[in-house]
C-alpha atoms as a PDB file:
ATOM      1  CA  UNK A   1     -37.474 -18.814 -19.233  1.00  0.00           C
ATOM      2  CA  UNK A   2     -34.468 -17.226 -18.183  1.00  0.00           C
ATOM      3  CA  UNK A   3     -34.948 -15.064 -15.535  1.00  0.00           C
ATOM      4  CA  UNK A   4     -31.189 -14.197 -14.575  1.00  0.00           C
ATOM      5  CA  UNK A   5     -27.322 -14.966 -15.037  1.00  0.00           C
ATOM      6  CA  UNK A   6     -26.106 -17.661 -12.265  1.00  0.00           C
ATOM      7  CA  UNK A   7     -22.090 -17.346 -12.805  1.00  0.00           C
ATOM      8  CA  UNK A   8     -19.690 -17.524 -15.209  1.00  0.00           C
ATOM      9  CA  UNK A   9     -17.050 -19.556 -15.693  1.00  0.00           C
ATOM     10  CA  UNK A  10     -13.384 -19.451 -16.590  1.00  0.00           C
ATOM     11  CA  UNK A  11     -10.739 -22.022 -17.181  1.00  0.00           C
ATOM     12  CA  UNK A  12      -7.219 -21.853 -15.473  1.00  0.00           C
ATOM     13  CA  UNK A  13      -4.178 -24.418 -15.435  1.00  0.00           C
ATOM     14  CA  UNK A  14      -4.444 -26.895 -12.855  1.00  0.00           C
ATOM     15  CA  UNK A  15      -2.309 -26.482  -9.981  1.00  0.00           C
ATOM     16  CA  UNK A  16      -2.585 -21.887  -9.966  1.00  0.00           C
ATOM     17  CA  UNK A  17      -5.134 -21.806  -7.742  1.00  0.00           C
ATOM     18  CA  UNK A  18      -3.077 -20.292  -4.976  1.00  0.00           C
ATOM     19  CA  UNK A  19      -2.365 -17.401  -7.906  1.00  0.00           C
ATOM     20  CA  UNK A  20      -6.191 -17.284  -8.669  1.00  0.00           C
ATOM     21  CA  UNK A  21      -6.849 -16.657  -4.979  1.00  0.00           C
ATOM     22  CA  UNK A  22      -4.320 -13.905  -4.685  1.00  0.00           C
ATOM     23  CA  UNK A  23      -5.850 -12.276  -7.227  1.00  0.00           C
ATOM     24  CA  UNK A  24      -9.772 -12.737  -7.108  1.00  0.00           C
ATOM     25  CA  UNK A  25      -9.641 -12.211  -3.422  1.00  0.00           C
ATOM     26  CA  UNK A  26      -6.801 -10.268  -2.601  1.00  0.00           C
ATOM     27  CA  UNK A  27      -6.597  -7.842  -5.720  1.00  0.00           C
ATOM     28  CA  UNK A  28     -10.141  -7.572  -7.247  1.00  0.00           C
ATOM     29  CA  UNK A  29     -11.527  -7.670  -3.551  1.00  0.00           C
ATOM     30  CA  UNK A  30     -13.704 -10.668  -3.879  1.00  0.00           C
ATOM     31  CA  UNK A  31     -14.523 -13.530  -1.829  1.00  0.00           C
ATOM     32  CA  UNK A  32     -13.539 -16.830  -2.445  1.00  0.00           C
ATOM     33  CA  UNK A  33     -17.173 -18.962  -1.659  1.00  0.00           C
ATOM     34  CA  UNK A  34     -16.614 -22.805  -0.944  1.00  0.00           C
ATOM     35  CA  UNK A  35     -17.135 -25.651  -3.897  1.00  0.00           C
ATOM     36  CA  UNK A  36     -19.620 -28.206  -3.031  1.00  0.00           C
ATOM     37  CA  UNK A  37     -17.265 -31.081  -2.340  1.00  0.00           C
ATOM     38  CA  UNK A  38     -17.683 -33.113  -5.092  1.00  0.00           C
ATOM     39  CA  UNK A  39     -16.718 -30.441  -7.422  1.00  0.00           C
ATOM     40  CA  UNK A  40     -13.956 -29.553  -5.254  1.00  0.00           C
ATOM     41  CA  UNK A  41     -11.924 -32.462  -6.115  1.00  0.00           C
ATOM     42  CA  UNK A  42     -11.937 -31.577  -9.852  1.00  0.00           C
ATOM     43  CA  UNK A  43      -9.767 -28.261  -9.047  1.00  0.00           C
ATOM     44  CA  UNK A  44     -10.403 -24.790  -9.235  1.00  0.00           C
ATOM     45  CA  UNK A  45     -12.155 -22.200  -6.582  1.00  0.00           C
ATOM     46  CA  UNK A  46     -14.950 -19.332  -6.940  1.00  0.00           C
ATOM     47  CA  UNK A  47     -15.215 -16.424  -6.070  1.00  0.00           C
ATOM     48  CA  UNK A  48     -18.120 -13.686  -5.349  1.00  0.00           C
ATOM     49  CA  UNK A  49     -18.954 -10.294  -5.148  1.00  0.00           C
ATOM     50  CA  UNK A  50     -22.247  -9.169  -4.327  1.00  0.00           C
ATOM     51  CA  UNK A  51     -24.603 -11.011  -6.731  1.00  0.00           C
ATOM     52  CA  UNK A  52     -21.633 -12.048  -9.214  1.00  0.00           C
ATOM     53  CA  UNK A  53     -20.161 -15.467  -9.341  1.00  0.00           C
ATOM     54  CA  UNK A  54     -16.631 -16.254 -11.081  1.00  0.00           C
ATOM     55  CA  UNK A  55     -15.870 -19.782 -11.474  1.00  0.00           C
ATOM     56  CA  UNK A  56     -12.388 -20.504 -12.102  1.00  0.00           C
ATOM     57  CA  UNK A  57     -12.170 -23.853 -13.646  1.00  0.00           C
ATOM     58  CA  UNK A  58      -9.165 -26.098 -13.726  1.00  0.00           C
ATOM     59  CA  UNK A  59      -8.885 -27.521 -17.295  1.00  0.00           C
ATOM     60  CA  UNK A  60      -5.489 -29.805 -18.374  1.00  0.00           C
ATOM     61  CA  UNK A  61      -5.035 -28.182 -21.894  1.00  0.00           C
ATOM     62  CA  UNK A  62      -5.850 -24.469 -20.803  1.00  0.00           C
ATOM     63  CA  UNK A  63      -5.389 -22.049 -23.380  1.00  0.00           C
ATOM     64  CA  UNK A  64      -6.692 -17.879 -22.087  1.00  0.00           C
ATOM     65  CA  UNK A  65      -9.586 -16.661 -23.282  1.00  0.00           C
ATOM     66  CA  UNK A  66      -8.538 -14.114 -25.701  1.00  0.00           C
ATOM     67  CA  UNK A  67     -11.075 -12.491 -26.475  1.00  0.00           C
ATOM     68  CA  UNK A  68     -14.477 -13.668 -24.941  1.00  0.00           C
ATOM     69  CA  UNK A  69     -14.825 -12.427 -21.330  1.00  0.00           C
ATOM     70  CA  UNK A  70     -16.650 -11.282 -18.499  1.00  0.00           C
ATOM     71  CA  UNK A  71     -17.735  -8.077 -18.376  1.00  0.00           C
ATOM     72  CA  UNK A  72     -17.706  -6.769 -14.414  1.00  0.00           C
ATOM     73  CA  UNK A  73     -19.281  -3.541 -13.826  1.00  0.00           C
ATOM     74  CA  UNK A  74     -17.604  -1.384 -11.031  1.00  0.00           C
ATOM     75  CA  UNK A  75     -18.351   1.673  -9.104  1.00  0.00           C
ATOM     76  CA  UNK A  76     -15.130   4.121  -8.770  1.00  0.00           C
ATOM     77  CA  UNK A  77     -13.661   2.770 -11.587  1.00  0.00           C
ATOM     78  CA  UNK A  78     -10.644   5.272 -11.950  1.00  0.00           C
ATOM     79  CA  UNK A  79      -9.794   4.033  -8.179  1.00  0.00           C
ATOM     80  CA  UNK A  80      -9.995   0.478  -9.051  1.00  0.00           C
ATOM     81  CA  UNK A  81      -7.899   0.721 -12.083  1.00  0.00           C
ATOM     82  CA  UNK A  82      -5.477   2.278  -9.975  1.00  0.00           C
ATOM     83  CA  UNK A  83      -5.805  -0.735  -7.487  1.00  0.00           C
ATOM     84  CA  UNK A  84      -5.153  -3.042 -10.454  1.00  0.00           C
ATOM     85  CA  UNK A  85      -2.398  -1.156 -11.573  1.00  0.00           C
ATOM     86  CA  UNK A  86      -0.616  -0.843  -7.914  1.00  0.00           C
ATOM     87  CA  UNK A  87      -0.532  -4.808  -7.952  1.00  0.00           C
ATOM     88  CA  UNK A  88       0.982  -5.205 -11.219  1.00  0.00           C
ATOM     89  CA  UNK A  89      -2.073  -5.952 -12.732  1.00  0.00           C
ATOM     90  CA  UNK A  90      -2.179  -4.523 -16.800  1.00  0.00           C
ATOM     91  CA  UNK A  91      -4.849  -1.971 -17.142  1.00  0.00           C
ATOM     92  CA  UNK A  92      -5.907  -1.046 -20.764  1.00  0.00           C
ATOM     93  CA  UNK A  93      -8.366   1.507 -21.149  1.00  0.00           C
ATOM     94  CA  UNK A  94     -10.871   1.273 -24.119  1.00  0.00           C
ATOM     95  CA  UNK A  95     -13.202   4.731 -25.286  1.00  0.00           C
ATOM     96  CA  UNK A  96     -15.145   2.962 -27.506  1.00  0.00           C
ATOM     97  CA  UNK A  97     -18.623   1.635 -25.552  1.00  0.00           C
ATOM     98  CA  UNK A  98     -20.773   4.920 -25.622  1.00  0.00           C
ATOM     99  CA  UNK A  99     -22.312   5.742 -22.145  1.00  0.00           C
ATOM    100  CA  UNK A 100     -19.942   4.052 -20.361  1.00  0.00           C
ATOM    101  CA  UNK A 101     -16.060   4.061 -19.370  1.00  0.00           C
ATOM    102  CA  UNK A 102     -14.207   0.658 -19.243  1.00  0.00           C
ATOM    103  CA  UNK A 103     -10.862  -0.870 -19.043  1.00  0.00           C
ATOM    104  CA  UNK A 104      -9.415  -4.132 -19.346  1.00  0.00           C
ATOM    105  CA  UNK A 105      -6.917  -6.236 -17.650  1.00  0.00           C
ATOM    106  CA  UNK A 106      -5.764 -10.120 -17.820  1.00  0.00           C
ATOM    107  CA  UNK A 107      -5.766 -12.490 -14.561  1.00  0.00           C
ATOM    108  CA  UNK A 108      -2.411 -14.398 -13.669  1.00  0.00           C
ATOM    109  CA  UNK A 109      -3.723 -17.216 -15.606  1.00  0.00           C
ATOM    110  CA  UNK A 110      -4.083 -14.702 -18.957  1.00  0.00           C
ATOM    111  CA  UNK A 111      -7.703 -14.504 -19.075  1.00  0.00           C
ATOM    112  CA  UNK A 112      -9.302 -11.271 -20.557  1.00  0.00           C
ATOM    113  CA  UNK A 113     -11.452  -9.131 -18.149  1.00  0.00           C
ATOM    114  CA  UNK A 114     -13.410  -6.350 -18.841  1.00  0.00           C
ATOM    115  CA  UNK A 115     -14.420  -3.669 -15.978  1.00  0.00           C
ATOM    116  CA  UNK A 116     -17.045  -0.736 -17.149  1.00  0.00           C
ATOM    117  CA  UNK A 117     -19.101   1.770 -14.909  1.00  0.00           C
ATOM    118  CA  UNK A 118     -21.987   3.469 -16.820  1.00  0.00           C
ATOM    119  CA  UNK A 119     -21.080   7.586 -16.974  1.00  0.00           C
END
């Protein structure tokens, strides 16, 4: 049975992952955890914050997720879209989830990202 969601995972161009850490870590505020080192070698780095695990993936015919997506639910979220914003980061606000307010934004790589705090 499933009990709970381990990580999810995201594909990025080999070779950004110097980009990917400037932004996972040093925008979003997470921290980059260490890739067992077999996996290590294929590229790539992950990143936490409290229970949630990103995977960034490198992957030789990346294309960005368009549409599909993580969604990462915040606290402050008017603050943190703010903190996106004042590092260049796009921030796209979107009404339309009842109970909630939410915004979303694209990594350096062009990956979709959704951010949502429950009102």
């Amino acid at each position: 049975m499933i009990v709970a969601l381990d990580h999810v995972q995201l594909a990025a161009p080999p070779g950004s992952e110097e980009r990917l850490r400037a932004y996972y870590a040093g925008v979003l505020g997470m921290t980059e955890i260490p890739k067992p080192p077999l996996l290590a070698r294929r590229g790539g780095c992950w990143f936490q914050a409290g229970a949630v695990q990103l995977h960034l993936g490198a992957e030789k015919d990346f294309r960005a997720a368009k549409k599909a997506h993580p969604g990462l639910r915040v606290t402050g979220i008017d603050a943190y879209a703010a903190r996106l914003a004042a590092h260049g980061a796009p921030v796209t606000w979107d009404p339309a989830l009842p109970g909630h307010k939410r915004f979303y934004s694209h990594d350096p790589v062009g990956n979709r990202l959704e951010f949502l705090e429950p009102l």
